[in-house]
C-alpha atoms as a PDB file:
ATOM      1  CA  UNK A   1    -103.847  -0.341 146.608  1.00  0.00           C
ATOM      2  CA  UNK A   2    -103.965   0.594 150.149  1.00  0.00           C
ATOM      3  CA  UNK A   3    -107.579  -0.933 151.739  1.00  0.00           C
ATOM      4  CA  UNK A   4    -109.632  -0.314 154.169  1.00  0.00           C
ATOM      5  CA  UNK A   5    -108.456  -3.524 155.969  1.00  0.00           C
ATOM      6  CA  UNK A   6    -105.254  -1.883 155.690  1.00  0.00           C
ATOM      7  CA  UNK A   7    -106.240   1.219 157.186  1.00  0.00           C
ATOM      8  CA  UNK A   8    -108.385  -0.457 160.562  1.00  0.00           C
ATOM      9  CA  UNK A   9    -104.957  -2.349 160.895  1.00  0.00           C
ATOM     10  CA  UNK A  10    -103.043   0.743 161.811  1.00  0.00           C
ATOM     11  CA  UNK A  11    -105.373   2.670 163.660  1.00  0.00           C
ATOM     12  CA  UNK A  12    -106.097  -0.349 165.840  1.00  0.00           C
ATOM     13  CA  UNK A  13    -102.226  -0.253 166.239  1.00  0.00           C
ATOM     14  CA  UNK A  14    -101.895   3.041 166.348  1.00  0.00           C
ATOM     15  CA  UNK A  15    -104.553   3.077 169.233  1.00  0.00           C
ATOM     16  CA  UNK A  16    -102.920   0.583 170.948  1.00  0.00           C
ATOM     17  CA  UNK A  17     -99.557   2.646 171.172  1.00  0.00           C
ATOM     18  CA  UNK A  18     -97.456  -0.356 169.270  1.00  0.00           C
ATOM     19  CA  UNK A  19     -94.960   0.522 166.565  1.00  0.00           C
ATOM     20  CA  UNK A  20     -96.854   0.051 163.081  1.00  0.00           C
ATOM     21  CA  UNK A  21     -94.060  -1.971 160.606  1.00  0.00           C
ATOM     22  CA  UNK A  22     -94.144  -4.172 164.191  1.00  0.00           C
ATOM     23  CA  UNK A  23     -96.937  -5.651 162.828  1.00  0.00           C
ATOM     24  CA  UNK A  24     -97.549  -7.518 166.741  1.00  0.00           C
ATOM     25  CA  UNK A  25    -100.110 -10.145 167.679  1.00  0.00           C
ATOM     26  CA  UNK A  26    -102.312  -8.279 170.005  1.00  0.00           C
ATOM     27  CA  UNK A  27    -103.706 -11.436 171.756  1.00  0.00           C
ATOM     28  CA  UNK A  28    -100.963 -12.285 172.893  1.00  0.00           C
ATOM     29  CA  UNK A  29     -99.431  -9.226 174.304  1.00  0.00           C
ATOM     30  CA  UNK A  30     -98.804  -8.908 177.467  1.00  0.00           C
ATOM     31  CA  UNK A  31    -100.753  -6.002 179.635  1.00  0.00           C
ATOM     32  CA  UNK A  32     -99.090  -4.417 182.607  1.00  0.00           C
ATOM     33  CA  UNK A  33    -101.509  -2.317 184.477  1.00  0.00           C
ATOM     34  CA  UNK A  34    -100.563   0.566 186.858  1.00  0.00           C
ATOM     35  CA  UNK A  35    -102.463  -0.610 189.914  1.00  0.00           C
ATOM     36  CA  UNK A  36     -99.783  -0.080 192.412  1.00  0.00           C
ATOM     37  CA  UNK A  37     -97.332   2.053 190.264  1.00  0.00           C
ATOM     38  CA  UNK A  38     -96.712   5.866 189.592  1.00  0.00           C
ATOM     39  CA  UNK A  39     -96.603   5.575 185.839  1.00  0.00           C
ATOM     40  CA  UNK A  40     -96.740   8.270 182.645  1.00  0.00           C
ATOM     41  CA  UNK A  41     -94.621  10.453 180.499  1.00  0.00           C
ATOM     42  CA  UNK A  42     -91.887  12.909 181.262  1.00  0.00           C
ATOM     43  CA  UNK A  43     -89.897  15.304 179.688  1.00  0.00           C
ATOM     44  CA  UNK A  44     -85.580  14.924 179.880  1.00  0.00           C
ATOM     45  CA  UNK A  45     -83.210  17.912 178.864  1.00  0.00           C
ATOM     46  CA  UNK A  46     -80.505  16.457 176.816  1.00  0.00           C
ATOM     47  CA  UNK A  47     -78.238  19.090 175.573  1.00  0.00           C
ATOM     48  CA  UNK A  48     -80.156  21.697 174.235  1.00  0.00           C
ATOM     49  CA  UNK A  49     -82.882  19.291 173.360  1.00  0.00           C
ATOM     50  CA  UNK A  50     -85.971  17.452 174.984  1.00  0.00           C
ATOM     51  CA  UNK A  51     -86.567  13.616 174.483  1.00  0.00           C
ATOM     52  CA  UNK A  52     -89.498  12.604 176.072  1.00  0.00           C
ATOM     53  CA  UNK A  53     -89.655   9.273 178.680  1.00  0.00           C
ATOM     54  CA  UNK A  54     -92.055   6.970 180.390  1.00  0.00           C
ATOM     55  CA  UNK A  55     -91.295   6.332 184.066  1.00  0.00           C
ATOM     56  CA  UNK A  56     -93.055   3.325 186.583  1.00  0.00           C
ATOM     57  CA  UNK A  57     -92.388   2.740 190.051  1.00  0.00           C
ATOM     58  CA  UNK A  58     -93.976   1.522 192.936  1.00  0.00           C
ATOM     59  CA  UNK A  59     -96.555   4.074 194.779  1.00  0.00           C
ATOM     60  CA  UNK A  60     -95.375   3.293 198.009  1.00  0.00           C
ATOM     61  CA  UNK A  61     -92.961   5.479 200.168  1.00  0.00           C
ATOM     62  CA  UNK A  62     -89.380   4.879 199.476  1.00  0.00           C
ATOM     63  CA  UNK A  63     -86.075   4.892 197.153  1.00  0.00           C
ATOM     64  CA  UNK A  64     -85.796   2.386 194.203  1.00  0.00           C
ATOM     65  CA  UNK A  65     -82.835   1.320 192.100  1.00  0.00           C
ATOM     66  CA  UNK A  66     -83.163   2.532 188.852  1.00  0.00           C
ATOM     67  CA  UNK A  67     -83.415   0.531 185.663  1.00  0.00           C
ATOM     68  CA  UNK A  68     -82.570   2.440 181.953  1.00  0.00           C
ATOM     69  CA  UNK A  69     -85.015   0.276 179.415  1.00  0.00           C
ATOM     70  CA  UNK A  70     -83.753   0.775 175.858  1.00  0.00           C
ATOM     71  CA  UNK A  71     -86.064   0.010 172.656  1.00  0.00           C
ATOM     72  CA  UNK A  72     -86.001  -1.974 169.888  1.00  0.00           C
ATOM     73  CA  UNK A  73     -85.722  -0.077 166.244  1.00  0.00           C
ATOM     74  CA  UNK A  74     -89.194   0.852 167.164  1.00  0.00           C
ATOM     75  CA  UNK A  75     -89.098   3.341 169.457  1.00  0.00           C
ATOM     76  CA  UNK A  76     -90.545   4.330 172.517  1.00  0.00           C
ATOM     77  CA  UNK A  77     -94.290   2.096 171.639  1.00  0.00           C
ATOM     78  CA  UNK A  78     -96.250   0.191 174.277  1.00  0.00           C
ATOM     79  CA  UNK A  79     -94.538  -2.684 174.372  1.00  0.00           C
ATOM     80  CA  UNK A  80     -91.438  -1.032 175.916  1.00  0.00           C
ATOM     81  CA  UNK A  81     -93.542   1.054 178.599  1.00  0.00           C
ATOM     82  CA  UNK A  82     -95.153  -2.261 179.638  1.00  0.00           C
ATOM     83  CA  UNK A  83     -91.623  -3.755 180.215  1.00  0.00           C
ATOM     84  CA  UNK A  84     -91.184  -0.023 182.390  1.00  0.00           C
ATOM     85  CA  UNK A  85     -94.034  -1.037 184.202  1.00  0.00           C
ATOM     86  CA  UNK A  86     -93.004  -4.885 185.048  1.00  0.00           C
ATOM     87  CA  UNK A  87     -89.897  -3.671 186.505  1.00  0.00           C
ATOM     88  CA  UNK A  88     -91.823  -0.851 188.660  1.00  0.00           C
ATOM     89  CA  UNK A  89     -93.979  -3.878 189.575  1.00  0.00           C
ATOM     90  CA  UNK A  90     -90.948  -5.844 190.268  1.00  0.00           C
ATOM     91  CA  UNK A  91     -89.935  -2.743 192.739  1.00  0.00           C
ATOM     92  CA  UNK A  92     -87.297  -0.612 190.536  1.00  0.00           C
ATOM     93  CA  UNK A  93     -87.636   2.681 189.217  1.00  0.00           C
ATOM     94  CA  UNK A  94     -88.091   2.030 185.939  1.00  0.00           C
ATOM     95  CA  UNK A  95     -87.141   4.674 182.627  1.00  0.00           C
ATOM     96  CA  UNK A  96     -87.511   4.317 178.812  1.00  0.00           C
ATOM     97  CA  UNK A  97     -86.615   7.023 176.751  1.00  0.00           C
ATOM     98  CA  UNK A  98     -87.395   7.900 172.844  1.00  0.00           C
ATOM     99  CA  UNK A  99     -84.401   7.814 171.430  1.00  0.00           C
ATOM    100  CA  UNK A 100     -85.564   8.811 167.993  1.00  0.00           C
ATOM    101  CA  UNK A 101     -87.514  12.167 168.778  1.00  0.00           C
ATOM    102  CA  UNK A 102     -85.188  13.924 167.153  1.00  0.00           C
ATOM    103  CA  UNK A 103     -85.355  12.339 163.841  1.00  0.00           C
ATOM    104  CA  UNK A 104     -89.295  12.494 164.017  1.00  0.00           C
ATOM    105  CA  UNK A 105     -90.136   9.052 165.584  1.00  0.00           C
ATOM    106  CA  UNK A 106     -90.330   5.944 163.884  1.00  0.00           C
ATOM    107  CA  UNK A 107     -93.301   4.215 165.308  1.00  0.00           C
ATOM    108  CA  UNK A 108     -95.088   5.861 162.574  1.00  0.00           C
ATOM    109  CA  UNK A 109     -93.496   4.262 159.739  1.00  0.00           C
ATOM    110  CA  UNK A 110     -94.548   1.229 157.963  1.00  0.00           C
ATOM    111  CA  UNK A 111     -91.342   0.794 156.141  1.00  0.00           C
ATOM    112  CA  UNK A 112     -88.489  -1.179 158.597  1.00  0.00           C
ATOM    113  CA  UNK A 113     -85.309  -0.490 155.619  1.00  0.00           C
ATOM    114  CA  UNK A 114     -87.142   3.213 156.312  1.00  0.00           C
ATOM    115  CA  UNK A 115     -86.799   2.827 159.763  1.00  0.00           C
ATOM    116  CA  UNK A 116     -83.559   0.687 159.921  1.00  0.00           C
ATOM    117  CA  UNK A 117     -81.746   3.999 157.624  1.00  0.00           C
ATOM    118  CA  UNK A 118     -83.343   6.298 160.482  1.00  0.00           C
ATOM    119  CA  UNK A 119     -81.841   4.096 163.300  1.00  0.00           C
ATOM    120  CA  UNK A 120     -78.241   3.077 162.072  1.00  0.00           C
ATOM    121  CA  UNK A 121     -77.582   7.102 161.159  1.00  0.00           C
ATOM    122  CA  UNK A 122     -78.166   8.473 164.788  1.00  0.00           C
ATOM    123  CA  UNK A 123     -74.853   8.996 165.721  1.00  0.00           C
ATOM    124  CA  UNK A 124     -73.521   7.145 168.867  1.00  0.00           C
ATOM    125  CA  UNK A 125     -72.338  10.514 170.943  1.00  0.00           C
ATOM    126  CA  UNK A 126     -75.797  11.395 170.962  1.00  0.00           C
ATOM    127  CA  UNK A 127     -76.814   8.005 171.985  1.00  0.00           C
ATOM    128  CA  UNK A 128     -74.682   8.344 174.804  1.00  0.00           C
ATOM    129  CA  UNK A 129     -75.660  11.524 175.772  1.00  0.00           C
ATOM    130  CA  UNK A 130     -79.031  11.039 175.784  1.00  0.00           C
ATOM    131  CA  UNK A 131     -78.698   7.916 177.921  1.00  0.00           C
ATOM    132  CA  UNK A 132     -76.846   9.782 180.139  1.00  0.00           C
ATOM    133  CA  UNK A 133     -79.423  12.553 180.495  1.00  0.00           C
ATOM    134  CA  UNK A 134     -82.072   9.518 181.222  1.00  0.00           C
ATOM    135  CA  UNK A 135     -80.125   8.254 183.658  1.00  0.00           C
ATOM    136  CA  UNK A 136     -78.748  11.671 185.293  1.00  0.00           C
ATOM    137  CA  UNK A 137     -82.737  12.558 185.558  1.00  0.00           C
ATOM    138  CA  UNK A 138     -83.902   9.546 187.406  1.00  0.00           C
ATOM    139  CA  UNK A 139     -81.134  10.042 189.929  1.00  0.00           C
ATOM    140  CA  UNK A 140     -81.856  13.682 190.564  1.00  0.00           C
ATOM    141  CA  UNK A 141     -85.709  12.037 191.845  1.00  0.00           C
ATOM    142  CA  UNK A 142     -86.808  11.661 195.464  1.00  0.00           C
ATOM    143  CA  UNK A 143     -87.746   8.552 194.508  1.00  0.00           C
ATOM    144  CA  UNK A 144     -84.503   6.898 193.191  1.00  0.00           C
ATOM    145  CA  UNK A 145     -81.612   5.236 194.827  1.00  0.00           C
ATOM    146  CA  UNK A 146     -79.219   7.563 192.848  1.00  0.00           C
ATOM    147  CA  UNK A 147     -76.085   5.200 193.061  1.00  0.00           C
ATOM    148  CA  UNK A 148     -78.094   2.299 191.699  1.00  0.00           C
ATOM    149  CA  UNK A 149     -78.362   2.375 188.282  1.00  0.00           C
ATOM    150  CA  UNK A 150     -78.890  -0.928 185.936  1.00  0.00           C
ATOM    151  CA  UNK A 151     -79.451  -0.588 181.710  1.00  0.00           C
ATOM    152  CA  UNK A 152     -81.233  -3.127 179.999  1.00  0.00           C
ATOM    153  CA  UNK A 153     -82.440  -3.135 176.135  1.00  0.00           C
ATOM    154  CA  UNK A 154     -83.861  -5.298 173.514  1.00  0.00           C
ATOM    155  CA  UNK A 155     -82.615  -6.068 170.073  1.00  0.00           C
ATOM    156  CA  UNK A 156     -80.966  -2.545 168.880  1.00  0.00           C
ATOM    157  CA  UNK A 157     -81.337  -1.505 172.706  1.00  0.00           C
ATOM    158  CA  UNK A 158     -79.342  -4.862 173.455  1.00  0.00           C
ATOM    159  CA  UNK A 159     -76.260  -3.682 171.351  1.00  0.00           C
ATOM    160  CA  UNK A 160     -77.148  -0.185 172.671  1.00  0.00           C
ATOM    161  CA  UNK A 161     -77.132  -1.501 176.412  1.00  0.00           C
ATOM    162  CA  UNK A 162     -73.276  -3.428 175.273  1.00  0.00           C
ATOM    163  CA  UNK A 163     -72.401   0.592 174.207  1.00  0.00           C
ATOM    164  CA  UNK A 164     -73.735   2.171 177.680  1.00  0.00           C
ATOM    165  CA  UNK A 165     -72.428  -0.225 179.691  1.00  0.00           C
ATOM    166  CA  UNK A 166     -68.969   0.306 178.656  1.00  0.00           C
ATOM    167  CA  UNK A 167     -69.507   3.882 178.518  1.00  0.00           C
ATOM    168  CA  UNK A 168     -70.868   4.804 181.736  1.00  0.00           C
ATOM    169  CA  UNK A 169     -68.817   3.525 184.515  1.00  0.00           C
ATOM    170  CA  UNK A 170     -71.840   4.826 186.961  1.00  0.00           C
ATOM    171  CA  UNK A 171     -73.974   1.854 185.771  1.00  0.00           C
ATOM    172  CA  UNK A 172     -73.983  -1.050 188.383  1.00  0.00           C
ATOM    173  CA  UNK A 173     -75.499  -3.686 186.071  1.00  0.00           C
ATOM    174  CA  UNK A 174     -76.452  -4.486 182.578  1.00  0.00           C
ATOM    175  CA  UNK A 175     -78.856  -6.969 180.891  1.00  0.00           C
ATOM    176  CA  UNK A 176     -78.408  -7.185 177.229  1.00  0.00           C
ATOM    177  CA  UNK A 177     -81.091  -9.121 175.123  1.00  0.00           C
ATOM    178  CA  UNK A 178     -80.166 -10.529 171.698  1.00  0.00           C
ATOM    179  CA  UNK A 179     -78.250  -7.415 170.434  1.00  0.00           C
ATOM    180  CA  UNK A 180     -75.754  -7.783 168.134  1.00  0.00           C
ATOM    181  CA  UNK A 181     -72.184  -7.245 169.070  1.00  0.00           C
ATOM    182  CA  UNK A 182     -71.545  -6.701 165.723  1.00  0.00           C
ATOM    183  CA  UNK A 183     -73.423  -3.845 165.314  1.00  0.00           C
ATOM    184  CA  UNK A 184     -71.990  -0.501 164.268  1.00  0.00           C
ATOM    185  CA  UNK A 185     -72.378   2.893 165.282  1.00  0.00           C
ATOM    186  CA  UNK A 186     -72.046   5.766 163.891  1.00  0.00           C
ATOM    187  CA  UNK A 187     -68.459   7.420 164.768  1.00  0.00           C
ATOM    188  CA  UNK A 188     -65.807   9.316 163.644  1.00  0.00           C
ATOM    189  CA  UNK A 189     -63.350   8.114 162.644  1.00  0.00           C
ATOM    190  CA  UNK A 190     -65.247   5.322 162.005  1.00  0.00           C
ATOM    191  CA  UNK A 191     -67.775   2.895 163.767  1.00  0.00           C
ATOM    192  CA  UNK A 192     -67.618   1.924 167.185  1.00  0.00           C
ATOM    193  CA  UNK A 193     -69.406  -2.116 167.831  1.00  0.00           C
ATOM    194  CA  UNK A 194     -69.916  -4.141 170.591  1.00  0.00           C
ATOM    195  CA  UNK A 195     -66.967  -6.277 169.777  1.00  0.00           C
ATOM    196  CA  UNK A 196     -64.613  -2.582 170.211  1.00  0.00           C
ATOM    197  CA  UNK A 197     -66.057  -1.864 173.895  1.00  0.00           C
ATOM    198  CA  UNK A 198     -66.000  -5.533 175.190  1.00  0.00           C
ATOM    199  CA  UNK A 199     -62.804  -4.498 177.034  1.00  0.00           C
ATOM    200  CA  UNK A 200     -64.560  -1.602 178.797  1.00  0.00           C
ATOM    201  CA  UNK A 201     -67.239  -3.440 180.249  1.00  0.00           C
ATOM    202  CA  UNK A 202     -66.847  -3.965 183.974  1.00  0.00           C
ATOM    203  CA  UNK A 203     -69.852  -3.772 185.198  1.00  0.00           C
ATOM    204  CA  UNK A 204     -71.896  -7.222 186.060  1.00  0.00           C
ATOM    205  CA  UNK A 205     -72.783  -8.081 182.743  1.00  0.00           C
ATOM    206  CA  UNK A 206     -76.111 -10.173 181.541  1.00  0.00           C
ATOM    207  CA  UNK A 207     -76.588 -11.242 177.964  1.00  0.00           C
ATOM    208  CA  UNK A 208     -79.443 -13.313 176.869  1.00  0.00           C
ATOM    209  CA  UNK A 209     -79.993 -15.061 173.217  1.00  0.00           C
ATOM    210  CA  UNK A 210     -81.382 -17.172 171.285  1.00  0.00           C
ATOM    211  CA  UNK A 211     -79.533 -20.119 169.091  1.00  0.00           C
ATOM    212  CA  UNK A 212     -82.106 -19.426 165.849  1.00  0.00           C
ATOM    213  CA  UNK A 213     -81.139 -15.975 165.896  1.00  0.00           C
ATOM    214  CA  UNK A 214     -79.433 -14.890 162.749  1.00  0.00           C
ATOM    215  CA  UNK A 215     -78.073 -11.701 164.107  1.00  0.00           C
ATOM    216  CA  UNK A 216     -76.063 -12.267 166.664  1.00  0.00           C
ATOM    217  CA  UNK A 217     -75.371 -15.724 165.800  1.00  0.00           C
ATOM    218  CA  UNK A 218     -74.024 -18.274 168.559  1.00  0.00           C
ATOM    219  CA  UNK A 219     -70.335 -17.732 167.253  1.00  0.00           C
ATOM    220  CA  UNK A 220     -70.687 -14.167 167.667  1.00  0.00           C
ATOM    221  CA  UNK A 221     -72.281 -14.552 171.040  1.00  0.00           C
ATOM    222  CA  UNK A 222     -69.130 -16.912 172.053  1.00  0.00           C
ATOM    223  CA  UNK A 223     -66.971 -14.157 170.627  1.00  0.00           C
ATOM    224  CA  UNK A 224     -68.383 -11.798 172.329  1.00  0.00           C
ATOM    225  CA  UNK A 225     -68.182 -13.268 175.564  1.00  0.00           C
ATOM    226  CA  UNK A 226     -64.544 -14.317 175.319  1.00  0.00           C
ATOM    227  CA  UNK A 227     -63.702 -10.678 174.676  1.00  0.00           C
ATOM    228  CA  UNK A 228     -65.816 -10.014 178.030  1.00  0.00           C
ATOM    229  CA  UNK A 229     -64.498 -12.514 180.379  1.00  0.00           C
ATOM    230  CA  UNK A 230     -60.979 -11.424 179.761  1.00  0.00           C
ATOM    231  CA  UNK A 231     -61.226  -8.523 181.147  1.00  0.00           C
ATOM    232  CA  UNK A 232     -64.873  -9.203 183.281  1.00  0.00           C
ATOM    233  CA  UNK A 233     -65.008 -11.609 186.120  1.00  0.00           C
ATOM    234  CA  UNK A 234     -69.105 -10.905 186.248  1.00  0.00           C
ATOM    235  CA  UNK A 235     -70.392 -12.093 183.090  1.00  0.00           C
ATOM    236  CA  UNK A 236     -73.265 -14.405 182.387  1.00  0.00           C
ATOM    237  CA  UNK A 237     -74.283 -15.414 178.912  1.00  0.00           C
ATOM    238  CA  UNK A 238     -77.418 -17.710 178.289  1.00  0.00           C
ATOM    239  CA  UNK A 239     -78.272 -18.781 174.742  1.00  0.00           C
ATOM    240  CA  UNK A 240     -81.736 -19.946 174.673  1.00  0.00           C
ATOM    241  CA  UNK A 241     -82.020 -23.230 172.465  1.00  0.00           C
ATOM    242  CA  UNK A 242     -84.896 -23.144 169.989  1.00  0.00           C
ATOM    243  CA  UNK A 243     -85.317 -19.032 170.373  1.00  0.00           C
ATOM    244  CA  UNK A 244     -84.521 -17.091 167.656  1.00  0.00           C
ATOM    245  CA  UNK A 245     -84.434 -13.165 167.592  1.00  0.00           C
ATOM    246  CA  UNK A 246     -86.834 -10.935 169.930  1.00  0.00           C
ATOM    247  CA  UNK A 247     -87.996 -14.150 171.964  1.00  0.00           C
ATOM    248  CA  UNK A 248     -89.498 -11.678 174.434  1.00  0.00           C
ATOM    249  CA  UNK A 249     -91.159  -9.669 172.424  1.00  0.00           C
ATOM    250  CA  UNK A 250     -94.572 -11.258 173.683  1.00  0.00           C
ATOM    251  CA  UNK A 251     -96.107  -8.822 170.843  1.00  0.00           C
ATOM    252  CA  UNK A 252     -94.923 -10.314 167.870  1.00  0.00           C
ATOM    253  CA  UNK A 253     -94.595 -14.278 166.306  1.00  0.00           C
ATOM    254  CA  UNK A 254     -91.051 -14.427 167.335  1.00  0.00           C
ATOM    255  CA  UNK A 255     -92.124 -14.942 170.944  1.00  0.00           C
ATOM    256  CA  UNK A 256     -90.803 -17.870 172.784  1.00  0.00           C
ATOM    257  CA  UNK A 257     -92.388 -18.105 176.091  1.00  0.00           C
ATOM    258  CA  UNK A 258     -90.702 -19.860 178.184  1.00  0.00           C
ATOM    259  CA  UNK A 259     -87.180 -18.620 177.064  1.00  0.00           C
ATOM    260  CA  UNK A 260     -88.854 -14.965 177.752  1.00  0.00           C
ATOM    261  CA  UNK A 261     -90.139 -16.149 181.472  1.00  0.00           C
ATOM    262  CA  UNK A 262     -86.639 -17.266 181.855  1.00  0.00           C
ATOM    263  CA  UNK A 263     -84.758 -14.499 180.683  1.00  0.00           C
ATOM    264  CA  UNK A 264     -87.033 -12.167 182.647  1.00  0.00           C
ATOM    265  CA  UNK A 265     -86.602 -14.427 186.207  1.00  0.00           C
ATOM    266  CA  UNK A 266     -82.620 -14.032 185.123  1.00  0.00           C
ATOM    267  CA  UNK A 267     -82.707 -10.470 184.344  1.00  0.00           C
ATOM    268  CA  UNK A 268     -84.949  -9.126 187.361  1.00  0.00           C
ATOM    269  CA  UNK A 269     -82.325 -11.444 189.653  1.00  0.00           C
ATOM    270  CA  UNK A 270     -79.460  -9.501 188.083  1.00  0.00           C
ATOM    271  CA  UNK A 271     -80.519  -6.432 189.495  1.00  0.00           C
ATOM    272  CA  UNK A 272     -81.842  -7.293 192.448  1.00  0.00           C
ATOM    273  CA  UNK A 273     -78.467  -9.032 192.857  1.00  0.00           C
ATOM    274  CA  UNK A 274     -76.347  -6.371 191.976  1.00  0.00           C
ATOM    275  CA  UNK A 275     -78.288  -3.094 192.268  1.00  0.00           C
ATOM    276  CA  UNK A 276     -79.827  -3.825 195.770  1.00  0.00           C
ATOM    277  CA  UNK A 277     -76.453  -5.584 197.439  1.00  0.00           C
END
């Protein structure tokens, strides 16, 4: 029976722009105001489709290096556009894209195996193409250091970051957080996982995990950056001890605070290092 507990639960989430089968802990969530930022939606032609976005930057006068910010299964859901906004506070041009709109959004849904079947079936060329469109779109602004492009993503957007990275030789930095390497996607003639791009990664690469997580365990992490070091001089891999999966995820119980400061301080250095050099 669905009650009316039940019902104030998702419009208070629903209000609050989070993805419902998140479920997060709103007192703890972390809240990025614009105060100093050009912030909001936009609209990217991918192909002969729109995806919408959510830009931040700083306000003042000048060109910023851009930073790709790639969901969880959830979408494009507050969370993600505050991360947009830390890094336009941190002085980057910042851009998140839906990369669901085509399949009707997800941060609807209550159901995550609803979700999950949703997610895994998008098929990786038009992940990569709509990436691509993000990232062609924030170079074409007046505001963006065009050559200066970093990808970063969380959980699905961590593997999805691993996929860009070795996709795009344009990108001058990546910073993957506890995404599977394992992780399939859709291709023909069959799927394409972190572990089959390692090799093409040559970009610096940043990958940050925790030693609870489940999936990617520590072994798979190791693996993972074996496979990247043989062919990457610039790879840095931190496994967070007593972190599981989505430690940054200030939102939800799986939040880990000071491997999230951490990984942020290490992240935001990354591209400063390597997108401002």
């Amino acid at each position: 029976m669905l009650t009316r507990r039940y019902f104030l639960r998702i419009s208070a989430l629903t209000a609050a722009g989070y993805a419902i089968a998140a479920e997060p802990i709103l007192a703890q969530a972390i809240r990025t105001d614009t105060t100093g930022l050009v912030a909001g939606d936009v609209s990217i032609k991918s192909g002969t489709d729109t995806i919408a976005a959510y830009e931040a930057r700083p306000d003042t006068p000048g060109r910023y290096p851009v930073v790709v910010v790639i969901s969880e299964i959830w979408g494009l859901h507050e969370y993600i556009r505050d991360v947009a906004r830390r890094f336009g506070k941190e002085g980057f041009y910042a851009i998140a894209p839906e990369m669901f709109q085509r399949e009707g959004g997800v941060g609807h849904l209550t159901d995550v195996q609803e979700i999950l079947k949703i997610v895994l079936n998008v098929p990786r060329q038009q992940i990569l193409q709509d990436l691509s469109a993000t990232a062609n779109y924030a170079r074409g602004q007046a505001a963006a250091l065009s050559e200066r492009v970093g990808v970063t993503g969380f959980c699905w957007g961590g593997s999805t970051t691993i996929q860009y990275a070795a996709y795009d030789k344009k990108v001058g930095a990546a910073v993957a957080w506890y995404g599977p390497p394992g992780r399939g996607y859709r291709d023909e003639p069959q799927p394409v996982s972190g572990f089959d791009v390692a090799k093409d990664i040559t970009c610096p690469f940043l990958g940050l995990f925790g030693e609870e997580d489940k999936n990617p365990t520590p072994e798979d992490v190791r693996k993972f950056e074996a496979m990247l070091k043989q062919h990457n001089p610039n790879v840095e891999i931190v496994i967070y001890p007593k972190a599981g999966h989505a430690f940054h995820a200030d939102y939800r119980q799986s939040y880990r605070a000071e491997a999230a400061k951490d990984g942020w301080t290490r992240c935001v250095g990354w591209f400063n290092r390597y997108l401002r050099a």
